[in-house]
PDB file of N, CA and C in Angstrom:
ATOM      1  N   UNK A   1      41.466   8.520   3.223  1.00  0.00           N
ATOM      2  CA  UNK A   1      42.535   9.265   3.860  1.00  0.00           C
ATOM      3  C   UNK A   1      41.933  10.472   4.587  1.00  0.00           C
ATOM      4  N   UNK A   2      42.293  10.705   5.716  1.00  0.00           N
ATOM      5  CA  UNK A   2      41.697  11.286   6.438  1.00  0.00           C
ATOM      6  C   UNK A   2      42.085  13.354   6.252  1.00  0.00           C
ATOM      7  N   UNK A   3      41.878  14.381   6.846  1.00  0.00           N
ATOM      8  CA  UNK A   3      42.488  15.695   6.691  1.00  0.00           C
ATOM      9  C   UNK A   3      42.409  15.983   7.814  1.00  0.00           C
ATOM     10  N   UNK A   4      43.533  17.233   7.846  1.00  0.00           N
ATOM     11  CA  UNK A   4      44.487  17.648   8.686  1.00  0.00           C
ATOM     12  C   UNK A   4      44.185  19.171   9.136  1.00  0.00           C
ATOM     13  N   UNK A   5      44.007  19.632  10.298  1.00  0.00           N
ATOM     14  CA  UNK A   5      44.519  21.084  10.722  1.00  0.00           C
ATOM     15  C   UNK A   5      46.047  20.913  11.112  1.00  0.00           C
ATOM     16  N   UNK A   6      46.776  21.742  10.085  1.00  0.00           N
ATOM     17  CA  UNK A   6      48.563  21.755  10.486  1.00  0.00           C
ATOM     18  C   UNK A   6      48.535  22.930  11.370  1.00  0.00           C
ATOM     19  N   UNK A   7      49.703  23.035  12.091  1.00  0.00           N
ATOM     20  CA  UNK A   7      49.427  24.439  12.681  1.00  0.00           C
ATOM     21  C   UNK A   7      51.106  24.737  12.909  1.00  0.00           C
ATOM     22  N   UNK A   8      51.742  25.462  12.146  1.00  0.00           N
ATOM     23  CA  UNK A   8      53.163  26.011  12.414  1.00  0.00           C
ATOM     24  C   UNK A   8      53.314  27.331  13.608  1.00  0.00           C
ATOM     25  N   UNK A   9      54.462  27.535  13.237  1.00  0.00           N
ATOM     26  CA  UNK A   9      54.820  28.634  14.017  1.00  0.00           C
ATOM     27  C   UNK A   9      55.982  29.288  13.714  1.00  0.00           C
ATOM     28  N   UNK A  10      56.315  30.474  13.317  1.00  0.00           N
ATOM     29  CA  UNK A  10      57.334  31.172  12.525  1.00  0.00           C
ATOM     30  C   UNK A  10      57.177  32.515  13.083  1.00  0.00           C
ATOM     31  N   UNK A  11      58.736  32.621  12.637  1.00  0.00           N
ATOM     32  CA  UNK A  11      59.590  34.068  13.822  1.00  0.00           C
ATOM     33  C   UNK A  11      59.739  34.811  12.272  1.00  0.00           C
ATOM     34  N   UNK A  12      58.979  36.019  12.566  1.00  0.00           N
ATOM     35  CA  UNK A  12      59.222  37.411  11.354  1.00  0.00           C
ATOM     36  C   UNK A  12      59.945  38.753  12.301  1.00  0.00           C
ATOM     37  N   UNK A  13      60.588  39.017  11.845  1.00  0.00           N
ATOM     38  CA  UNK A  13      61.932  40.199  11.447  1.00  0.00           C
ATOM     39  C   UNK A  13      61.379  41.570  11.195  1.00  0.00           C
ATOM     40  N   UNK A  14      61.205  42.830  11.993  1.00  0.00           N
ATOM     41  CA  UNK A  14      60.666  43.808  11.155  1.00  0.00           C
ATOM     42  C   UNK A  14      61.311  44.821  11.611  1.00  0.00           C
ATOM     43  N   UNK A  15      61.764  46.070  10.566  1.00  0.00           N
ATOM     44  CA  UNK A  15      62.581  46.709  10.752  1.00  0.00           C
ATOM     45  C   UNK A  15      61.675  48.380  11.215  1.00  0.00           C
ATOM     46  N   UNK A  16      62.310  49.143  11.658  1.00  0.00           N
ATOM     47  CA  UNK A  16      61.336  50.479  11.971  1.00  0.00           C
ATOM     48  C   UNK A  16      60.344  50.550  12.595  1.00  0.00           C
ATOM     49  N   UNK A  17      59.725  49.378  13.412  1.00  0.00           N
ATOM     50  CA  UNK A  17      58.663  48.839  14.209  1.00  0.00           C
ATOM     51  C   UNK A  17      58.684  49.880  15.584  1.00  0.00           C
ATOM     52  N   UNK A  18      57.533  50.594  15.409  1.00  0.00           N
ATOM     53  CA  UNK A  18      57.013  52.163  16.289  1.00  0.00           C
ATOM     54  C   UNK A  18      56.641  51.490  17.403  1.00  0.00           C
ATOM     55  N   UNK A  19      56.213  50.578  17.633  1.00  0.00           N
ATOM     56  CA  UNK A  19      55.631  49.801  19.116  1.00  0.00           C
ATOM     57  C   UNK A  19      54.937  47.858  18.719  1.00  0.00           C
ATOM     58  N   UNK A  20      55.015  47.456  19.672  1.00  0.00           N
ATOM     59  CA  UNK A  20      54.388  46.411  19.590  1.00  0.00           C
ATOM     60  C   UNK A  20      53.338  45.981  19.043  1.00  0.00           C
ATOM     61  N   UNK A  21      52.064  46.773  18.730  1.00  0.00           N
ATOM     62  CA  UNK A  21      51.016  46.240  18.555  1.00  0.00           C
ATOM     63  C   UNK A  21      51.402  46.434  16.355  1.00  0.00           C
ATOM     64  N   UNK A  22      52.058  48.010  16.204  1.00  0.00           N
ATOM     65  CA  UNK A  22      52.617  48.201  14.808  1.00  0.00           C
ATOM     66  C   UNK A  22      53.505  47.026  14.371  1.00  0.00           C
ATOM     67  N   UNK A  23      54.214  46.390  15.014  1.00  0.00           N
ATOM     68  CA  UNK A  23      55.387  45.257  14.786  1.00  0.00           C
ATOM     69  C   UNK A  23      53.794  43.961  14.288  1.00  0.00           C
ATOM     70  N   UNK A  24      53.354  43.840  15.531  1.00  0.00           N
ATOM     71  CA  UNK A  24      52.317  42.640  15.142  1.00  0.00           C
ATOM     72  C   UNK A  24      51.462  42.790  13.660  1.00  0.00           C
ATOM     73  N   UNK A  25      50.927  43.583  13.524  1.00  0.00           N
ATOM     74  CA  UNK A  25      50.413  44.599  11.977  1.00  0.00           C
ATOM     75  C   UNK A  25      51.233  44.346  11.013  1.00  0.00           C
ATOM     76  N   UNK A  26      51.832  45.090  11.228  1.00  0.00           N
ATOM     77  CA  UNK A  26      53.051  44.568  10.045  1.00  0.00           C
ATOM     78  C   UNK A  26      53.398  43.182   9.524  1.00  0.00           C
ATOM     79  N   UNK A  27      53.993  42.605  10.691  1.00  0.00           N
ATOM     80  CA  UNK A  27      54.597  41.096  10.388  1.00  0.00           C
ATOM     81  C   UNK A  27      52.863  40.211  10.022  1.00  0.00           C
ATOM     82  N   UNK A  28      52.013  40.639  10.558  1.00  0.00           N
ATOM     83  CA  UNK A  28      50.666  39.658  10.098  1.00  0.00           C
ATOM     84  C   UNK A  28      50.700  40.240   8.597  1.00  0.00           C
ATOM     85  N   UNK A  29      50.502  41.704   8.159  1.00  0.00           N
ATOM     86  CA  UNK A  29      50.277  42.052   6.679  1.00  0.00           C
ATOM     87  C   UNK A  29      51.816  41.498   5.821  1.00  0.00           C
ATOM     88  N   UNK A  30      52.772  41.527   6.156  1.00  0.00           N
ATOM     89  CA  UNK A  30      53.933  40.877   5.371  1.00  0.00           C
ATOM     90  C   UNK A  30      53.375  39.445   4.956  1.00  0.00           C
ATOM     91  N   UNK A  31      53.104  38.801   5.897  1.00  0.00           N
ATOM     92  CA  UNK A  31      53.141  37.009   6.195  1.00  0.00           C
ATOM     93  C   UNK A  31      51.935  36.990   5.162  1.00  0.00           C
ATOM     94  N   UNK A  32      50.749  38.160   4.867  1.00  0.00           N
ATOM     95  CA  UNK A  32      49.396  37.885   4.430  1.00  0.00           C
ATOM     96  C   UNK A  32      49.494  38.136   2.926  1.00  0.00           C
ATOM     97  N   UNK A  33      50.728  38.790   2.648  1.00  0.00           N
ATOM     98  CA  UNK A  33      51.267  39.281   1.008  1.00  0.00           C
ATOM     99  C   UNK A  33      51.954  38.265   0.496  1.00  0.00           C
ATOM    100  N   UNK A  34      52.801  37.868   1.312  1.00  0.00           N
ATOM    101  CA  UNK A  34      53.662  36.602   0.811  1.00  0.00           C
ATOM    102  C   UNK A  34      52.851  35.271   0.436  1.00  0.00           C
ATOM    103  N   UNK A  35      52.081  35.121   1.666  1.00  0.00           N
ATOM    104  CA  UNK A  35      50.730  33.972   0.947  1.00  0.00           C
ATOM    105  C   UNK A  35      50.027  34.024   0.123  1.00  0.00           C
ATOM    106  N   UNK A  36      49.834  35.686  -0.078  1.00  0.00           N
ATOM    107  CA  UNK A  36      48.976  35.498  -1.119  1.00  0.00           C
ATOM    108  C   UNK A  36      49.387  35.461  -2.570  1.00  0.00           C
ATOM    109  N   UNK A  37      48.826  34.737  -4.079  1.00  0.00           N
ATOM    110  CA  UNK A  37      47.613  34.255  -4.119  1.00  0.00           C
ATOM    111  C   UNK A  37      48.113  32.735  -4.316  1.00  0.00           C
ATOM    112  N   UNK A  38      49.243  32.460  -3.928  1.00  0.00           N
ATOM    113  CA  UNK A  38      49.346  30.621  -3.821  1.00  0.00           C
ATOM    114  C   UNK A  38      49.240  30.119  -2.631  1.00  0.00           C
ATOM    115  N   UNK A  39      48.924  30.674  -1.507  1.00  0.00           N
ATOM    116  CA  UNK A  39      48.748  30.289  -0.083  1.00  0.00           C
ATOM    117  C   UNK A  39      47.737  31.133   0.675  1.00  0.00           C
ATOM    118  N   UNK A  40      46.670  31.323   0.132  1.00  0.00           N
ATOM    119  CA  UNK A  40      45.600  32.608   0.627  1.00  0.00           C
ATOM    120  C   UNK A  40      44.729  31.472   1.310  1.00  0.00           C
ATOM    121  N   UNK A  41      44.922  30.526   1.490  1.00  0.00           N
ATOM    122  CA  UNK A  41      44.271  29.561   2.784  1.00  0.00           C
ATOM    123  C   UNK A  41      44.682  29.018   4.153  1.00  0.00           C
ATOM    124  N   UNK A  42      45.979  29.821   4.317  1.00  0.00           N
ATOM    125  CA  UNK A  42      46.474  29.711   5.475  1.00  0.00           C
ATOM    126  C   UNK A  42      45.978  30.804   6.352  1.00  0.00           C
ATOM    127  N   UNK A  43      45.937  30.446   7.517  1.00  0.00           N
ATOM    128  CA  UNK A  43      44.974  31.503   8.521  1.00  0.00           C
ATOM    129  C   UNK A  43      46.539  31.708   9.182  1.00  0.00           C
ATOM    130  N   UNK A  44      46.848  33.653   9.579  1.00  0.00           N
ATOM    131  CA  UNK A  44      47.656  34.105  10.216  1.00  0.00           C
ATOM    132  C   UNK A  44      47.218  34.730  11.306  1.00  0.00           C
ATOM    133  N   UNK A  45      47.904  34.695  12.432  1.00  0.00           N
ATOM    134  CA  UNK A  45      47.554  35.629  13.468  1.00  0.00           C
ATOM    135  C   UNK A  45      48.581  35.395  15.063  1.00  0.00           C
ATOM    136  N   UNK A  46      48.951  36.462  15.737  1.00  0.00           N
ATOM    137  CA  UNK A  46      49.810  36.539  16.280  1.00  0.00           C
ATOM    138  C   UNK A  46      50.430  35.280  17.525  1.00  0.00           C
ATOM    139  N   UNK A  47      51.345  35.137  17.424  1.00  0.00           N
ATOM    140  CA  UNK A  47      51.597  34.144  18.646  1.00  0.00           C
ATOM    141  C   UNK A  47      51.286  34.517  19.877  1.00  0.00           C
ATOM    142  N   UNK A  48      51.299  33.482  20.756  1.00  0.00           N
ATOM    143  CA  UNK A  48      51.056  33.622  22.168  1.00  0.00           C
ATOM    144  C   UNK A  48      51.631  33.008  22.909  1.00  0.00           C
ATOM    145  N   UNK A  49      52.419  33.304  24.217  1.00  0.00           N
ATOM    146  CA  UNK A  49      53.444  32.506  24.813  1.00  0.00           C
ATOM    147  C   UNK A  49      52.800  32.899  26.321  1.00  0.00           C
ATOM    148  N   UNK A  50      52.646  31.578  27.059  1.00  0.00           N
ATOM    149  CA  UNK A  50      52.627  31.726  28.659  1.00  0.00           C
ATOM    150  C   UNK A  50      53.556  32.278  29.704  1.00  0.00           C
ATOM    151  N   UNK A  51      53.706  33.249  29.940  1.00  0.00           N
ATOM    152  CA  UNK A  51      54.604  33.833  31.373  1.00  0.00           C
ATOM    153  C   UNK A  51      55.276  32.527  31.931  1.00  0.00           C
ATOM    154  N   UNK A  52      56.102  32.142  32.005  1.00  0.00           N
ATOM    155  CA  UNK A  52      56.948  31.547  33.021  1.00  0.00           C
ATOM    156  C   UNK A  52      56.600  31.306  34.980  1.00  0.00           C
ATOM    157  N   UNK A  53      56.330  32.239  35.488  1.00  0.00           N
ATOM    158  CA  UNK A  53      56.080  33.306  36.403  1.00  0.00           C
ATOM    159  C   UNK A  53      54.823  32.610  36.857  1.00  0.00           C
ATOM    160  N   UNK A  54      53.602  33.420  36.148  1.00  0.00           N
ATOM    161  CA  UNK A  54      52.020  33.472  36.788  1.00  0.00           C
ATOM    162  C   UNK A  54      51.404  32.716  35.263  1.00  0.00           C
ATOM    163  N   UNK A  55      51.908  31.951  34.844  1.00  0.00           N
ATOM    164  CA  UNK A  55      51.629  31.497  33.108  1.00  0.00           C
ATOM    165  C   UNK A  55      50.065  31.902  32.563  1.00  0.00           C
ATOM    166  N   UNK A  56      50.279  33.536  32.785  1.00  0.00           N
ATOM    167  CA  UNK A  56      49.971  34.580  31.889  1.00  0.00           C
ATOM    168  C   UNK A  56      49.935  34.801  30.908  1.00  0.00           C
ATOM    169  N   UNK A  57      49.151  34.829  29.316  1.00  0.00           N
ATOM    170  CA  UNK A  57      49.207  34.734  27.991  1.00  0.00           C
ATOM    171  C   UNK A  57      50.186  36.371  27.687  1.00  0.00           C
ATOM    172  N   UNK A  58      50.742  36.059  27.395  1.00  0.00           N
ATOM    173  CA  UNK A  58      51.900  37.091  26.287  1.00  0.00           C
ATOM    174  C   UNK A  58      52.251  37.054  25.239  1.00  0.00           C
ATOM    175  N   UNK A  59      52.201  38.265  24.601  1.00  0.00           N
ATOM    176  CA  UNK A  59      52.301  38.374  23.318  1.00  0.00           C
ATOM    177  C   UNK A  59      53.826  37.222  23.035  1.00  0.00           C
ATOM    178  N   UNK A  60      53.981  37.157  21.668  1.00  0.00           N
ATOM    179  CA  UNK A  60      55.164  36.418  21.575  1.00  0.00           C
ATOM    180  C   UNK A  60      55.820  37.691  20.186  1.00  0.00           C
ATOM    181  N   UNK A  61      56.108  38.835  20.976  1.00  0.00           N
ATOM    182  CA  UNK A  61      56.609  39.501  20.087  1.00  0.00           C
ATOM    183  C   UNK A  61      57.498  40.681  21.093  1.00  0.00           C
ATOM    184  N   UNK A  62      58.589  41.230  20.732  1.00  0.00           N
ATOM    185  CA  UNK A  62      59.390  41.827  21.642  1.00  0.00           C
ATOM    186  C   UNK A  62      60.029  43.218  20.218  1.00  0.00           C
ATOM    187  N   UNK A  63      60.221  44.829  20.758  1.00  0.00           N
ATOM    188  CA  UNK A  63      60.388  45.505  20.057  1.00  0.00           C
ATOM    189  C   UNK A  63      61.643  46.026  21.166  1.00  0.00           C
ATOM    190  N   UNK A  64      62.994  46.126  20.114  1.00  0.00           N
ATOM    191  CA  UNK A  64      64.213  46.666  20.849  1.00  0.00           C
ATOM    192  C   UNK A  64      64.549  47.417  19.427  1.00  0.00           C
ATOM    193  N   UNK A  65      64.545  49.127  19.849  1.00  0.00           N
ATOM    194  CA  UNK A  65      65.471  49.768  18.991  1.00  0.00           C
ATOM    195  C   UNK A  65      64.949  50.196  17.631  1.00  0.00           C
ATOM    196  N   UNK A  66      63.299  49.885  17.750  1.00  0.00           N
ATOM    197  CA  UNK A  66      62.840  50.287  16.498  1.00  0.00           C
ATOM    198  C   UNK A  66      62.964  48.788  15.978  1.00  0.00           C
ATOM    199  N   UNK A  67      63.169  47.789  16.126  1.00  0.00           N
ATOM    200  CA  UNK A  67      63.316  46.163  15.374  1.00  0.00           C
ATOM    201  C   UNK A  67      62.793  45.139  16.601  1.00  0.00           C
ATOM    202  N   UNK A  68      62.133  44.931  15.619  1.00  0.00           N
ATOM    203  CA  UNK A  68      61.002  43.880  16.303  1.00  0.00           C
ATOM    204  C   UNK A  68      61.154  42.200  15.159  1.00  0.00           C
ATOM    205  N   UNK A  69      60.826  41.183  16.829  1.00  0.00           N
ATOM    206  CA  UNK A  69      60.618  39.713  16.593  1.00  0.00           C
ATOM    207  C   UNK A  69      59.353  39.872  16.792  1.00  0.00           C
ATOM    208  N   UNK A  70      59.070  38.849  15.404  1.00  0.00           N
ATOM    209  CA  UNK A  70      57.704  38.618  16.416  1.00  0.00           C
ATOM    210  C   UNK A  70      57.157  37.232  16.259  1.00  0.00           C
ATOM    211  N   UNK A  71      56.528  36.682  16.876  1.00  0.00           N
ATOM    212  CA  UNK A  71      56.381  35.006  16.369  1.00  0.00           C
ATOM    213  C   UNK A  71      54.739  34.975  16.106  1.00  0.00           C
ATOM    214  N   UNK A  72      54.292  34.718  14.432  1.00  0.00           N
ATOM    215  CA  UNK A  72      53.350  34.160  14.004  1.00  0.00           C
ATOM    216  C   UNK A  72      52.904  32.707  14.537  1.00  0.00           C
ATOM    217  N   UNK A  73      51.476  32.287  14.192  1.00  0.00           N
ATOM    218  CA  UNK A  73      51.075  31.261  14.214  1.00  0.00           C
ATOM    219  C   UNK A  73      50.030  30.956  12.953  1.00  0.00           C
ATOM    220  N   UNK A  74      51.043  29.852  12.101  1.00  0.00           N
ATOM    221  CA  UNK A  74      50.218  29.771  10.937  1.00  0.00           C
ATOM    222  C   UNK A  74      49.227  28.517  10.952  1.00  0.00           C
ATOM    223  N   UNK A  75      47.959  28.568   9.926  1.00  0.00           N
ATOM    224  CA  UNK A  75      46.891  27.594  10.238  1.00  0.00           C
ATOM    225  C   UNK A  75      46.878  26.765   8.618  1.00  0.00           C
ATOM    226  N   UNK A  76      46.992  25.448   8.425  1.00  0.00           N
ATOM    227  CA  UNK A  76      46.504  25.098   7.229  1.00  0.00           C
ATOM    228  C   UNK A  76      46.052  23.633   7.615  1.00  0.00           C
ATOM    229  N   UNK A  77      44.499  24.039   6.583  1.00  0.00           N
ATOM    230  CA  UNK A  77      43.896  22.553   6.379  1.00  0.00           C
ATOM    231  C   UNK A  77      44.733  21.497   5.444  1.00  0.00           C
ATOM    232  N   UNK A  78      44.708  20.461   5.732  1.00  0.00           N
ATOM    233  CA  UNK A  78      45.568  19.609   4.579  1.00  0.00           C
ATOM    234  C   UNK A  78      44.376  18.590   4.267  1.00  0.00           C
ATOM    235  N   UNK A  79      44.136  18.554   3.278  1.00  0.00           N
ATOM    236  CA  UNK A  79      43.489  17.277   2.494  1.00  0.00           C
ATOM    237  C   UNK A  79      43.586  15.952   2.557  1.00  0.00           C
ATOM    238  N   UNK A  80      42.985  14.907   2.614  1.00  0.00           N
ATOM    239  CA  UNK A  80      43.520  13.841   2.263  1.00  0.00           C
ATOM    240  C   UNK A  80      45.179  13.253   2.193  1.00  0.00           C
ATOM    241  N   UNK A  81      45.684  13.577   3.786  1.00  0.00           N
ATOM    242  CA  UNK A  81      46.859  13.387   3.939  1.00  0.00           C
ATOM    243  C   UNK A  81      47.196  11.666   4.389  1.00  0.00           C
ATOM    244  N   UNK A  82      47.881  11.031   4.088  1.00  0.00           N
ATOM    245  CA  UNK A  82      48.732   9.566   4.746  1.00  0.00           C
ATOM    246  C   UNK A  82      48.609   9.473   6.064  1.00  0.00           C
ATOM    247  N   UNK A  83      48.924  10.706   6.578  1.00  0.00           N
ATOM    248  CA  UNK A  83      49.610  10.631   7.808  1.00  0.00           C
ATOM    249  C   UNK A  83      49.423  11.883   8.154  1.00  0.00           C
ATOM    250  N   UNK A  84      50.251  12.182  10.138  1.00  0.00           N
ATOM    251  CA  UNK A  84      50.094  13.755  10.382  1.00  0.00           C
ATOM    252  C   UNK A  84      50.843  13.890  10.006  1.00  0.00           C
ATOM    253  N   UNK A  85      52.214  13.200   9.786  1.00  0.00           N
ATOM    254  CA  UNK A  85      53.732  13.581   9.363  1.00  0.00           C
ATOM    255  C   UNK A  85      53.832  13.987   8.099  1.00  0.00           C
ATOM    256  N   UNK A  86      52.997  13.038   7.257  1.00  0.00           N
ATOM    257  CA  UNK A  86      52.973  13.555   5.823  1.00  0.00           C
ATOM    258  C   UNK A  86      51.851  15.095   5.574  1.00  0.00           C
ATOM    259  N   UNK A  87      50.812  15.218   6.726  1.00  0.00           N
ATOM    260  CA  UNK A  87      50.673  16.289   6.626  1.00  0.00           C
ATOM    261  C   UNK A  87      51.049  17.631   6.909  1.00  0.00           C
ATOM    262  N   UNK A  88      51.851  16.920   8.048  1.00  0.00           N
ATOM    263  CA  UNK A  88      52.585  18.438   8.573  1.00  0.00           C
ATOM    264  C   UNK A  88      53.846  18.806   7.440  1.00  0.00           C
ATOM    265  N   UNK A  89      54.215  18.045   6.514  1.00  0.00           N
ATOM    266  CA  UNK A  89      55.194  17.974   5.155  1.00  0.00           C
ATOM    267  C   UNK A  89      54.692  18.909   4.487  1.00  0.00           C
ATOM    268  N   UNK A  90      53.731  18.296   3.882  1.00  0.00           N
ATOM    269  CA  UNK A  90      52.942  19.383   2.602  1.00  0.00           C
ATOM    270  C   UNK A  90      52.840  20.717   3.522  1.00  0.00           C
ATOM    271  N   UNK A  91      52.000  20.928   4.420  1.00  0.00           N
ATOM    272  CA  UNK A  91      51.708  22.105   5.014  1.00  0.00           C
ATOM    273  C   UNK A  91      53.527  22.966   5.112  1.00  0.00           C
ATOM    274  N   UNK A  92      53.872  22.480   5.668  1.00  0.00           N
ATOM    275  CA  UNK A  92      55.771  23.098   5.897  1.00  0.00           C
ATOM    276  C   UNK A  92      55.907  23.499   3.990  1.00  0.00           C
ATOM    277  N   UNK A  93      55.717  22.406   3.473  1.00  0.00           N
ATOM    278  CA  UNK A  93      56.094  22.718   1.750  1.00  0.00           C
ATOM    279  C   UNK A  93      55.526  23.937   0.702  1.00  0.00           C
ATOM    280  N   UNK A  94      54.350  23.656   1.468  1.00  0.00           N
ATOM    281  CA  UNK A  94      53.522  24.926   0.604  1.00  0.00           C
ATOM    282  C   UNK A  94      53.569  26.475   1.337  1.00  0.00           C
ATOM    283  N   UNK A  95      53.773  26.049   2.633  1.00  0.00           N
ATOM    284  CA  UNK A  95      54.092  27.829   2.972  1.00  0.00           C
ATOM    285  C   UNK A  95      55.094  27.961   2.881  1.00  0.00           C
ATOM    286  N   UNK A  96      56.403  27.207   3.480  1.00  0.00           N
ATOM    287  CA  UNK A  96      57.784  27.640   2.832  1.00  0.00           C
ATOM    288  C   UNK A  96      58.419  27.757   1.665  1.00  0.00           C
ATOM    289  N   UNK A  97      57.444  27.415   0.624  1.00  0.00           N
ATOM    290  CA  UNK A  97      58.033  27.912  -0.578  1.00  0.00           C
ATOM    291  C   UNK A  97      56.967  29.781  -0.601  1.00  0.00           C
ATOM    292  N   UNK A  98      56.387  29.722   0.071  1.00  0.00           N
ATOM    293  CA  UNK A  98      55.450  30.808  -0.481  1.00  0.00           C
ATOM    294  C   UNK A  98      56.306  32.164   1.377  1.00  0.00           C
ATOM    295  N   UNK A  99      56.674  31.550   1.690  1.00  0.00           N
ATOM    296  CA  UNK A  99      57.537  32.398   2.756  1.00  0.00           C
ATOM    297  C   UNK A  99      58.917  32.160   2.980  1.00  0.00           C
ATOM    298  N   UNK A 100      59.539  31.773   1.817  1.00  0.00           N
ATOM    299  CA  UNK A 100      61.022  31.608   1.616  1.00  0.00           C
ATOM    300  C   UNK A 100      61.982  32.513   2.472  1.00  0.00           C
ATOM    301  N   UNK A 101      63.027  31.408   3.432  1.00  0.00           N
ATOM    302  CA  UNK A 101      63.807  32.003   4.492  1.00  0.00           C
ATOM    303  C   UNK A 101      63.200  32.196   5.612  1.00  0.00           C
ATOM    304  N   UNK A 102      61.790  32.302   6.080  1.00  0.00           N
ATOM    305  CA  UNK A 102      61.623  32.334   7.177  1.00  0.00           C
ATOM    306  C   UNK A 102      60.803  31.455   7.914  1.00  0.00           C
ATOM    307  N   UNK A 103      62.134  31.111   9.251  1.00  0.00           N
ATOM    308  CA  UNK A 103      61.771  29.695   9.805  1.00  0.00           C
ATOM    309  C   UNK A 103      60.670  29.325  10.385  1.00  0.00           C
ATOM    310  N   UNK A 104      59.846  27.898   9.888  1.00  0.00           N
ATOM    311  CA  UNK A 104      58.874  27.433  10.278  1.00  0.00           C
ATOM    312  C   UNK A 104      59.061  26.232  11.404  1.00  0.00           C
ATOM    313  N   UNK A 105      58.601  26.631  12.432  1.00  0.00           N
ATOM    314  CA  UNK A 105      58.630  25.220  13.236  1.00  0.00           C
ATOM    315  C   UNK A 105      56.811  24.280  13.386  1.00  0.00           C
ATOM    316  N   UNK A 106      56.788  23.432  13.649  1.00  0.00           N
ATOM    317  CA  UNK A 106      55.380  22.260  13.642  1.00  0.00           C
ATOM    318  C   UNK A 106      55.057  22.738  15.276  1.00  0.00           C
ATOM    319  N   UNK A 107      53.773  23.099  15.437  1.00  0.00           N
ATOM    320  CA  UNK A 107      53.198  23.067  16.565  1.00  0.00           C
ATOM    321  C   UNK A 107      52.352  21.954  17.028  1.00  0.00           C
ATOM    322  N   UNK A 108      51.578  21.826  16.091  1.00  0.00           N
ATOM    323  CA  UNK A 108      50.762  20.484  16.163  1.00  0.00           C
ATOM    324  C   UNK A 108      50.057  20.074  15.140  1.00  0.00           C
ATOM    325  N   UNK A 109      49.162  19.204  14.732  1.00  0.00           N
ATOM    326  CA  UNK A 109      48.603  18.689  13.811  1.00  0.00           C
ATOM    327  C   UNK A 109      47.681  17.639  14.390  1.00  0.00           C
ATOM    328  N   UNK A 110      46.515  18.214  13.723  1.00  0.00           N
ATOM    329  CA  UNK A 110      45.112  17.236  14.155  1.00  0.00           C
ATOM    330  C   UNK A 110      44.390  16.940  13.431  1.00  0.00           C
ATOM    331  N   UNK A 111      43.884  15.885  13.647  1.00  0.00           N
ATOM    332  CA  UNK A 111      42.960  14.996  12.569  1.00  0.00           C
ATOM    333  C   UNK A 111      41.671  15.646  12.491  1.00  0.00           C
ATOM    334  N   UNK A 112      40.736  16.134  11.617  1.00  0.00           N
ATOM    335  CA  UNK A 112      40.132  16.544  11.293  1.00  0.00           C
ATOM    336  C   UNK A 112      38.611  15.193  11.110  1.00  0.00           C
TER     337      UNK A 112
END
């Protein structure tokens, strides 16, 4: 059975957020507490979204009002998975129980 790089993507919530780069800080150290120590093998680090426009790399994080979105991109190896489907499962299973309530979507998944 072959293994997996899963790779999600999840929108964090932060309240009192002083500027953009503090919002990104934050939501990476939240996401890095919550994993840890039953998910301290997932790799975190900020999203990135192409401009529309001049498809320009941009942050994928926006601060209105002191409250900031910001969209993570999470990394996990999967083991000896069936499938990508069954790997992108476990991977969704083990961080969403370890980041309960906040939504994970599948970016991609590759065979290793």
């Amino acid at each position: 059975m072959p293994d997996y790089l899963v790779t999600l993507e999840s929108a964090w919530y932060i309240k009192e957020a002083k500027s953009l780069d503090d919002a990104i800080g934050i939501a990476i150290s939240e996401a890095g507490k919550r994993l840890n120590p039953s998910a301290k093998f997932v790799e975190v680090e900020a999203g990135m979204l192409a401009c529309p426009f001049c498809d320009q790399p941009l942050s994928s994080a926006i601060v209105i009002a002191d409250t900031a979105l910001v969209g993570l991109v999470l990394e996990m190896k999967v083991f000896r998975a069936e499938s990508k489907e069954h790997a992108a499962r476990i991977a969704k299973s083990v961080i969403g129980k370890a980041l309960h309530e906040i939504p994970l979507k599948q970016l991609d998944v590759q065979e290793l």
